[in-house]
PDB file of N, CA and C in Angstrom:
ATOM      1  N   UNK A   1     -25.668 -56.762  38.546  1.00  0.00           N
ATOM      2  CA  UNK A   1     -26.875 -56.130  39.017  1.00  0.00           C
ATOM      3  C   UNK A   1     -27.397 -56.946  40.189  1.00  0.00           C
ATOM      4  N   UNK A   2     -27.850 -56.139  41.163  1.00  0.00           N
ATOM      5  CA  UNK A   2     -27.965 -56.931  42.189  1.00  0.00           C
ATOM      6  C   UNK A   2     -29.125 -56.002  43.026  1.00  0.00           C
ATOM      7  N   UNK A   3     -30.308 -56.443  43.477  1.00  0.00           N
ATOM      8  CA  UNK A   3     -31.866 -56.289  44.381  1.00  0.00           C
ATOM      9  C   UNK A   3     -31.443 -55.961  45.294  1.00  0.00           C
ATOM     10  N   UNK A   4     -31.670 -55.095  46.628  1.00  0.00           N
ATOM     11  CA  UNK A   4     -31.671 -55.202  48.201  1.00  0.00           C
ATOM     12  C   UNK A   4     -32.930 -55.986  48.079  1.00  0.00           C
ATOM     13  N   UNK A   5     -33.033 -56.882  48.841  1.00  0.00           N
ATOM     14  CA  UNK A   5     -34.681 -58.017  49.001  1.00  0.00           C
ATOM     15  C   UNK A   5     -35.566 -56.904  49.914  1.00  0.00           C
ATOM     16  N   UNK A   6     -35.393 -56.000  50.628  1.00  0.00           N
ATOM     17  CA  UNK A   6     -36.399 -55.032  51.045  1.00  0.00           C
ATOM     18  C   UNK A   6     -36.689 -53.764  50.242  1.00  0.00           C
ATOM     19  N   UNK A   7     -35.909 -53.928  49.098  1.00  0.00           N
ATOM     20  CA  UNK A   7     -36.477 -52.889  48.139  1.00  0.00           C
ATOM     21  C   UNK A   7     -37.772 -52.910  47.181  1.00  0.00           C
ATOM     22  N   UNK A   8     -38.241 -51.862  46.882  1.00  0.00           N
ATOM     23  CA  UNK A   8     -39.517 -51.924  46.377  1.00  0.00           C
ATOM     24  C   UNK A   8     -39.572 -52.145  44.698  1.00  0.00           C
ATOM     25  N   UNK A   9     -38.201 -51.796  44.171  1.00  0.00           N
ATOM     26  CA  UNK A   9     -37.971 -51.794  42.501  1.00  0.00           C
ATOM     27  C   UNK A   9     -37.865 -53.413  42.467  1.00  0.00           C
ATOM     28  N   UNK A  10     -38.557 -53.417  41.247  1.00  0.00           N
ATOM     29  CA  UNK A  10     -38.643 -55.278  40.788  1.00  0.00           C
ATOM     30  C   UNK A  10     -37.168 -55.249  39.765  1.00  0.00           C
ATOM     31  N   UNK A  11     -36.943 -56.586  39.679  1.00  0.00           N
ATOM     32  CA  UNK A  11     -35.810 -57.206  39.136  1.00  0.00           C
ATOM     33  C   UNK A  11     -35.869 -56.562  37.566  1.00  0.00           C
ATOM     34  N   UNK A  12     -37.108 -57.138  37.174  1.00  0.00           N
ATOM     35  CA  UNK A  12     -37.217 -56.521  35.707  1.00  0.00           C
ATOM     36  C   UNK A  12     -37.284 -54.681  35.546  1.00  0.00           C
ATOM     37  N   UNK A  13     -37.236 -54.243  36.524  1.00  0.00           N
ATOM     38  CA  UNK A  13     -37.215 -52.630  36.215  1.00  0.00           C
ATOM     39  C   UNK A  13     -35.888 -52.481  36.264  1.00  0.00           C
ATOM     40  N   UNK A  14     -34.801 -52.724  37.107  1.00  0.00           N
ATOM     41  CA  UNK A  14     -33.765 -52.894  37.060  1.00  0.00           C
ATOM     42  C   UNK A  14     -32.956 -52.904  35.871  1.00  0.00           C
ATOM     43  N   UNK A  15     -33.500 -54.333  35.245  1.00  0.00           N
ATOM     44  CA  UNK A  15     -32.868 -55.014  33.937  1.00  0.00           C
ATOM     45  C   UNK A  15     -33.102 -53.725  32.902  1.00  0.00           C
ATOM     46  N   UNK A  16     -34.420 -53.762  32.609  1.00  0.00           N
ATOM     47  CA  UNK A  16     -34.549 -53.234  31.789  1.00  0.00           C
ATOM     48  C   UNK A  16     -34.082 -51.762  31.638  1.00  0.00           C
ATOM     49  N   UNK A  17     -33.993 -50.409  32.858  1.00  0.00           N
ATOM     50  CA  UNK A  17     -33.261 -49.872  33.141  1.00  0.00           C
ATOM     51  C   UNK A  17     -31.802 -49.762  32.293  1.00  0.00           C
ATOM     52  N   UNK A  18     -30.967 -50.440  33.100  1.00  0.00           N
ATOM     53  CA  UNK A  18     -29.737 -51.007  32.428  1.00  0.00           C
ATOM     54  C   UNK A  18     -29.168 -51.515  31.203  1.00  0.00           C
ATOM     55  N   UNK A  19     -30.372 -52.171  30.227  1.00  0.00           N
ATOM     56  CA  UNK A  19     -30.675 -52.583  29.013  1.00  0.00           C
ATOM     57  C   UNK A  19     -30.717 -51.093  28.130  1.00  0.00           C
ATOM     58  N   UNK A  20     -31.566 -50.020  28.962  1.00  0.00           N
ATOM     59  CA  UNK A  20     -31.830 -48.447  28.222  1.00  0.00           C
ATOM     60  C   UNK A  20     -30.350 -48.154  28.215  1.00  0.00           C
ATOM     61  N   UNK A  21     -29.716 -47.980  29.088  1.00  0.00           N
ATOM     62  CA  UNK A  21     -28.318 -47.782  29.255  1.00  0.00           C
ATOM     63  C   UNK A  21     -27.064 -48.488  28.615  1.00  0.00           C
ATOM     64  N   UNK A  22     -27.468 -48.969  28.182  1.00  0.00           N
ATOM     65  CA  UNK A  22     -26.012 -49.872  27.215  1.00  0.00           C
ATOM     66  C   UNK A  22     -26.425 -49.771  25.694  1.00  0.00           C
ATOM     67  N   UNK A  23     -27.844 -49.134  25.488  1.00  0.00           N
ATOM     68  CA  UNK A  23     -28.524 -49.060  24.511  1.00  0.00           C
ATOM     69  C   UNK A  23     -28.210 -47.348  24.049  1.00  0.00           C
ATOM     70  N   UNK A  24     -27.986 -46.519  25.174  1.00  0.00           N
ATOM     71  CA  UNK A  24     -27.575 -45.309  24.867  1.00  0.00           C
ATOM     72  C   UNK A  24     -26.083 -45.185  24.886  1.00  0.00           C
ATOM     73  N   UNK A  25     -25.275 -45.935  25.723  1.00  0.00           N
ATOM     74  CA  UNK A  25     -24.338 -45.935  25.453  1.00  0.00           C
ATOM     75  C   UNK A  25     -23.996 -46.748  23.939  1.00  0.00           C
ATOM     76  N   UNK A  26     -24.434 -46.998  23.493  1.00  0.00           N
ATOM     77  CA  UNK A  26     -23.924 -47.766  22.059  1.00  0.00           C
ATOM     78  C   UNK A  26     -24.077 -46.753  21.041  1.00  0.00           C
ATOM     79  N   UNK A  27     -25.352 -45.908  21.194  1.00  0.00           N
ATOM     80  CA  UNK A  27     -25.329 -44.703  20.078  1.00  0.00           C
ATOM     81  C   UNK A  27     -24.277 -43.591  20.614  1.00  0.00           C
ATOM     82  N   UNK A  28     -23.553 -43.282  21.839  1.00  0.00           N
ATOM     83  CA  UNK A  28     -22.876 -42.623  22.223  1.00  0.00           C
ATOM     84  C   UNK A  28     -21.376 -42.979  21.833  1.00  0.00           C
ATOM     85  N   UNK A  29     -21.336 -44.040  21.963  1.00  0.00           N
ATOM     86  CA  UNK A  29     -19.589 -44.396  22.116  1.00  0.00           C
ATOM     87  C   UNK A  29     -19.489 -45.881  21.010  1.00  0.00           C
ATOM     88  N   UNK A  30     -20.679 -46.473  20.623  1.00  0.00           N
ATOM     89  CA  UNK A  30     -20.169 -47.851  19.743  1.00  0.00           C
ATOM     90  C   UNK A  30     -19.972 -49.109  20.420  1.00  0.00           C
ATOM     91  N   UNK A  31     -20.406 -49.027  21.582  1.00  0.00           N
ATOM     92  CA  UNK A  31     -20.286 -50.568  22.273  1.00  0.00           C
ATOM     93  C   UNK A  31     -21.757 -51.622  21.469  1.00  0.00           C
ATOM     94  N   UNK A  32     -20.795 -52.834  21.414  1.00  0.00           N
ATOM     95  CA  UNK A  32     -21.882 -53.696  20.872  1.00  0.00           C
ATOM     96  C   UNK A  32     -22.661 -54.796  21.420  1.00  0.00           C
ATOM     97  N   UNK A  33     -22.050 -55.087  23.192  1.00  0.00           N
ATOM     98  CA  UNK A  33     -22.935 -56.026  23.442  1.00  0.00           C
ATOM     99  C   UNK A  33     -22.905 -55.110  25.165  1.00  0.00           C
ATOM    100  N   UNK A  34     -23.862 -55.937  25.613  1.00  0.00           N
ATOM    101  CA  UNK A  34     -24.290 -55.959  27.212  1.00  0.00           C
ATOM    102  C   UNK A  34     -23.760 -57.224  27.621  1.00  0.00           C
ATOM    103  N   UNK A  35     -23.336 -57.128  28.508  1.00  0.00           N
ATOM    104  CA  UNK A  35     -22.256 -58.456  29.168  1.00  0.00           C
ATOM    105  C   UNK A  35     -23.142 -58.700  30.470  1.00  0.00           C
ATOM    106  N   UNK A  36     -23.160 -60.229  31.172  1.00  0.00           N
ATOM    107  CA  UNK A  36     -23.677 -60.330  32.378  1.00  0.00           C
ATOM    108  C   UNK A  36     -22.925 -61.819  32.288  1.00  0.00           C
ATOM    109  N   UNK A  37     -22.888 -61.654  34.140  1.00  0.00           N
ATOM    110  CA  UNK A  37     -22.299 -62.652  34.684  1.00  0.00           C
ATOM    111  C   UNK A  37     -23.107 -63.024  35.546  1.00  0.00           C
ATOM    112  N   UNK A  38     -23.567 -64.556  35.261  1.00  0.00           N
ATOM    113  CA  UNK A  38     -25.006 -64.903  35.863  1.00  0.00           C
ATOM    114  C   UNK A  38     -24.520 -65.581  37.333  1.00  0.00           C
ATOM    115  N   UNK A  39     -25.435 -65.679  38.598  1.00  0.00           N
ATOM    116  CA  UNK A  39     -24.730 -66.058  39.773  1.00  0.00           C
ATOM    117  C   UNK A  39     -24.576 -67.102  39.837  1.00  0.00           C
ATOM    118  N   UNK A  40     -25.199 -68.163  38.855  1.00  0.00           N
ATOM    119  CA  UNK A  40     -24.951 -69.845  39.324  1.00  0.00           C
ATOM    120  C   UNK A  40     -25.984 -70.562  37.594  1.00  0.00           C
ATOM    121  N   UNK A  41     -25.802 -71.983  37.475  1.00  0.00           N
ATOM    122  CA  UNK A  41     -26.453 -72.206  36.370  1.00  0.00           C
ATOM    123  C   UNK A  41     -27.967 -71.809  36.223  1.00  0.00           C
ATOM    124  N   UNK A  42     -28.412 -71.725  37.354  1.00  0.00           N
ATOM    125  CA  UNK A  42     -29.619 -71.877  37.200  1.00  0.00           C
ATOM    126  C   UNK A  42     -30.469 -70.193  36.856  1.00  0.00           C
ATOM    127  N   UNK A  43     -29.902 -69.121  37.072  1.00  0.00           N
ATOM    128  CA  UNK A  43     -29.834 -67.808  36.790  1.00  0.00           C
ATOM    129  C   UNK A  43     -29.143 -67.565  35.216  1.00  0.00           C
ATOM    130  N   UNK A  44     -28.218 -68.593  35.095  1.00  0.00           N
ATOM    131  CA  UNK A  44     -27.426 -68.527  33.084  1.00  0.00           C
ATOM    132  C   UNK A  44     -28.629 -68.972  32.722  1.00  0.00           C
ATOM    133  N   UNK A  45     -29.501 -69.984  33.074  1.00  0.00           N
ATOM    134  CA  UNK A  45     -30.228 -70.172  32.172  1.00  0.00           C
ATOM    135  C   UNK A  45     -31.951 -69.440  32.237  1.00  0.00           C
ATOM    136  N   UNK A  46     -31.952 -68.922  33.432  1.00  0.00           N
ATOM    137  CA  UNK A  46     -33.146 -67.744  33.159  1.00  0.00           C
ATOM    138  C   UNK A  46     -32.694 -66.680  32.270  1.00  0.00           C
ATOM    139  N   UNK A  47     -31.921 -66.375  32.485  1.00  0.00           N
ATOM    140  CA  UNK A  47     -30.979 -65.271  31.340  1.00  0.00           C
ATOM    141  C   UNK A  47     -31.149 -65.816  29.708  1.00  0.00           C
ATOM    142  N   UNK A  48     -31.031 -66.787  29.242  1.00  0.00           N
ATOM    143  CA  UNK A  48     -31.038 -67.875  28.224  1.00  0.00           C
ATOM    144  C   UNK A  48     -32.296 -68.003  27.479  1.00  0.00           C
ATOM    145  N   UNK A  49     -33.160 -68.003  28.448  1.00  0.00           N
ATOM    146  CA  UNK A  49     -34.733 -68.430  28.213  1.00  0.00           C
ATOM    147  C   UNK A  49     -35.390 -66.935  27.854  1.00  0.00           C
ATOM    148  N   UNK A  50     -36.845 -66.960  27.314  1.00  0.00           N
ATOM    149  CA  UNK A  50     -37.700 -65.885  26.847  1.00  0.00           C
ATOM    150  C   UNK A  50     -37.961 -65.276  28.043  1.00  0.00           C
ATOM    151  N   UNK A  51     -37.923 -64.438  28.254  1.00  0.00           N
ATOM    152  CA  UNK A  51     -37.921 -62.845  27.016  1.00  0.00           C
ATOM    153  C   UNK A  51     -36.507 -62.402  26.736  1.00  0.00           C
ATOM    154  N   UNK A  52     -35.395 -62.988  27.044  1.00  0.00           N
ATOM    155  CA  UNK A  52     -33.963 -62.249  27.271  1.00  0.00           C
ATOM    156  C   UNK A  52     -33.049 -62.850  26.304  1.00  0.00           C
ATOM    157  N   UNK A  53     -33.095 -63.796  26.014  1.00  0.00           N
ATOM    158  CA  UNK A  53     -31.992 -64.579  24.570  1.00  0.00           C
ATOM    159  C   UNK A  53     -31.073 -64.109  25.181  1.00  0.00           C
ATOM    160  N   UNK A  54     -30.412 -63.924  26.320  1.00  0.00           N
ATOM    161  CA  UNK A  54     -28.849 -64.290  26.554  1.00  0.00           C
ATOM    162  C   UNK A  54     -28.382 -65.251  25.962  1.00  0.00           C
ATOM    163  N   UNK A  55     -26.998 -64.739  25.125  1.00  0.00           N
ATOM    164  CA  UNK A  55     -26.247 -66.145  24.745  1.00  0.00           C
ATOM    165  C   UNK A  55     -24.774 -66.309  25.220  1.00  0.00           C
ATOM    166  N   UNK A  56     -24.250 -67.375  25.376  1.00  0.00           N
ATOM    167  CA  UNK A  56     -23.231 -67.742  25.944  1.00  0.00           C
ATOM    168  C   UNK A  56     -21.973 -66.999  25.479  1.00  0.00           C
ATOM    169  N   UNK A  57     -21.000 -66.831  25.978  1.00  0.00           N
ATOM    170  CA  UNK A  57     -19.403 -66.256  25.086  1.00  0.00           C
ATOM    171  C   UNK A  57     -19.102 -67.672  25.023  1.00  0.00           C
ATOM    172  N   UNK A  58     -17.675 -67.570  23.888  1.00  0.00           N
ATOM    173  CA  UNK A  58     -17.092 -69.188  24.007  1.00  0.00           C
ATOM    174  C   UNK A  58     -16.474 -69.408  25.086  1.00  0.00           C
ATOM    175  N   UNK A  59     -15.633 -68.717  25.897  1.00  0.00           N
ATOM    176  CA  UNK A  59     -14.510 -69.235  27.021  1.00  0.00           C
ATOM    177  C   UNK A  59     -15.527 -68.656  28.443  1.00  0.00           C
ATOM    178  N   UNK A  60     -14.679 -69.985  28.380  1.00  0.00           N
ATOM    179  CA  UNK A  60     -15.980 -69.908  30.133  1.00  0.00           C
ATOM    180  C   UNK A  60     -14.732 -69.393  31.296  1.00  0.00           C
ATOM    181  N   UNK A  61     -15.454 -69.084  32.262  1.00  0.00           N
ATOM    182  CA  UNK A  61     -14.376 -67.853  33.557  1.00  0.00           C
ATOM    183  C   UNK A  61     -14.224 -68.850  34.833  1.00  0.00           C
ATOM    184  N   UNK A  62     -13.437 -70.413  34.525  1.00  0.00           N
ATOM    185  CA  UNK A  62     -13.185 -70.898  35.854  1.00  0.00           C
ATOM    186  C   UNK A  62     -14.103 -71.647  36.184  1.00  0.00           C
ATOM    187  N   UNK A  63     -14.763 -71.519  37.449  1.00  0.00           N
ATOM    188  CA  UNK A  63     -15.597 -72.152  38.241  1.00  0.00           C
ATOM    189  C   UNK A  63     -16.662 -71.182  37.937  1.00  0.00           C
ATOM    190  N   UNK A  64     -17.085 -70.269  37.858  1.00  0.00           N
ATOM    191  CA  UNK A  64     -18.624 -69.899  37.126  1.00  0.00           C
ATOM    192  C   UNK A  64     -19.007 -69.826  36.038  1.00  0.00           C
ATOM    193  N   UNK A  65     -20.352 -69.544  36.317  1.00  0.00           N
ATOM    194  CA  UNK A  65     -21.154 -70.069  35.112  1.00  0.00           C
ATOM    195  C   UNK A  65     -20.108 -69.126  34.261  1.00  0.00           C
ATOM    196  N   UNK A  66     -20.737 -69.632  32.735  1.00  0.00           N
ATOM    197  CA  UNK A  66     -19.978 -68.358  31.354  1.00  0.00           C
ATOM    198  C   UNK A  66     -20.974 -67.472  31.526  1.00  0.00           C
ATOM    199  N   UNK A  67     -20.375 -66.312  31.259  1.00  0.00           N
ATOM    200  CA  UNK A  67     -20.572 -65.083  30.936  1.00  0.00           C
ATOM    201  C   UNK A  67     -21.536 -64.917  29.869  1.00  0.00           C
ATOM    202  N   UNK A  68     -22.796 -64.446  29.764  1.00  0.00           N
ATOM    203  CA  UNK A  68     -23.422 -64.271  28.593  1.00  0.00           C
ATOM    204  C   UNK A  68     -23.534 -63.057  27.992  1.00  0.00           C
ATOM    205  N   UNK A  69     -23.818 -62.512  27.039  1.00  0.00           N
ATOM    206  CA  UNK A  69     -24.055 -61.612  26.400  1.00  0.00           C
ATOM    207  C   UNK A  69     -25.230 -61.156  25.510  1.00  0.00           C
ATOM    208  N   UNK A  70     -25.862 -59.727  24.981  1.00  0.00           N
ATOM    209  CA  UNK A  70     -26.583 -59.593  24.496  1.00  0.00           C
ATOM    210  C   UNK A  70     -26.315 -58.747  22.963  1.00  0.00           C
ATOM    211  N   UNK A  71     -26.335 -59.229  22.002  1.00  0.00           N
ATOM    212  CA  UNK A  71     -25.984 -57.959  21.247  1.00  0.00           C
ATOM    213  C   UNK A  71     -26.710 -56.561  21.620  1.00  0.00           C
ATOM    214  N   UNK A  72     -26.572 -55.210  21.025  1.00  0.00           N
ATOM    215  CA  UNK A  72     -27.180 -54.459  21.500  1.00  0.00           C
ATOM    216  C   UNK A  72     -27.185 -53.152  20.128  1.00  0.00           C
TER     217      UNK A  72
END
């Protein structure tokens, strides 16, 4: 997920948006988590922190941050 910086939609409308959507897709099809790939540590751990409880997967992807996840 990614902002144009001259757009008028905030980050959290976005999220949350997308959050509705993995939330309907789960009663549709059975998926169980929301996946995100944060851009650097310091974004894994806004993801991490309140209001969002992102939590880590075990295997980390290389040179970026790990991948977190949400159940859903």
């Amino acid at each position: 997920m990614a902002r144009n910086a001259e757009s008028d939609i905030e980050g959290m409308q976005l999220m949350l948006t997308a959050l509705g959507l993995a939330r309907e897709a789960k009663r549709i099809s059975g998926l169980v988590a929301f996946a995100l790939d944060p851009h650097d540590e310091e974004v894994s751990m806004m993801w991490q922190e309140a209001p969002w409880h992102f939590r880590k997967c075990k295997a980390g992807s290389g040179d970026r941050p790990t991948r977190l996840y949400l159940p859903i």
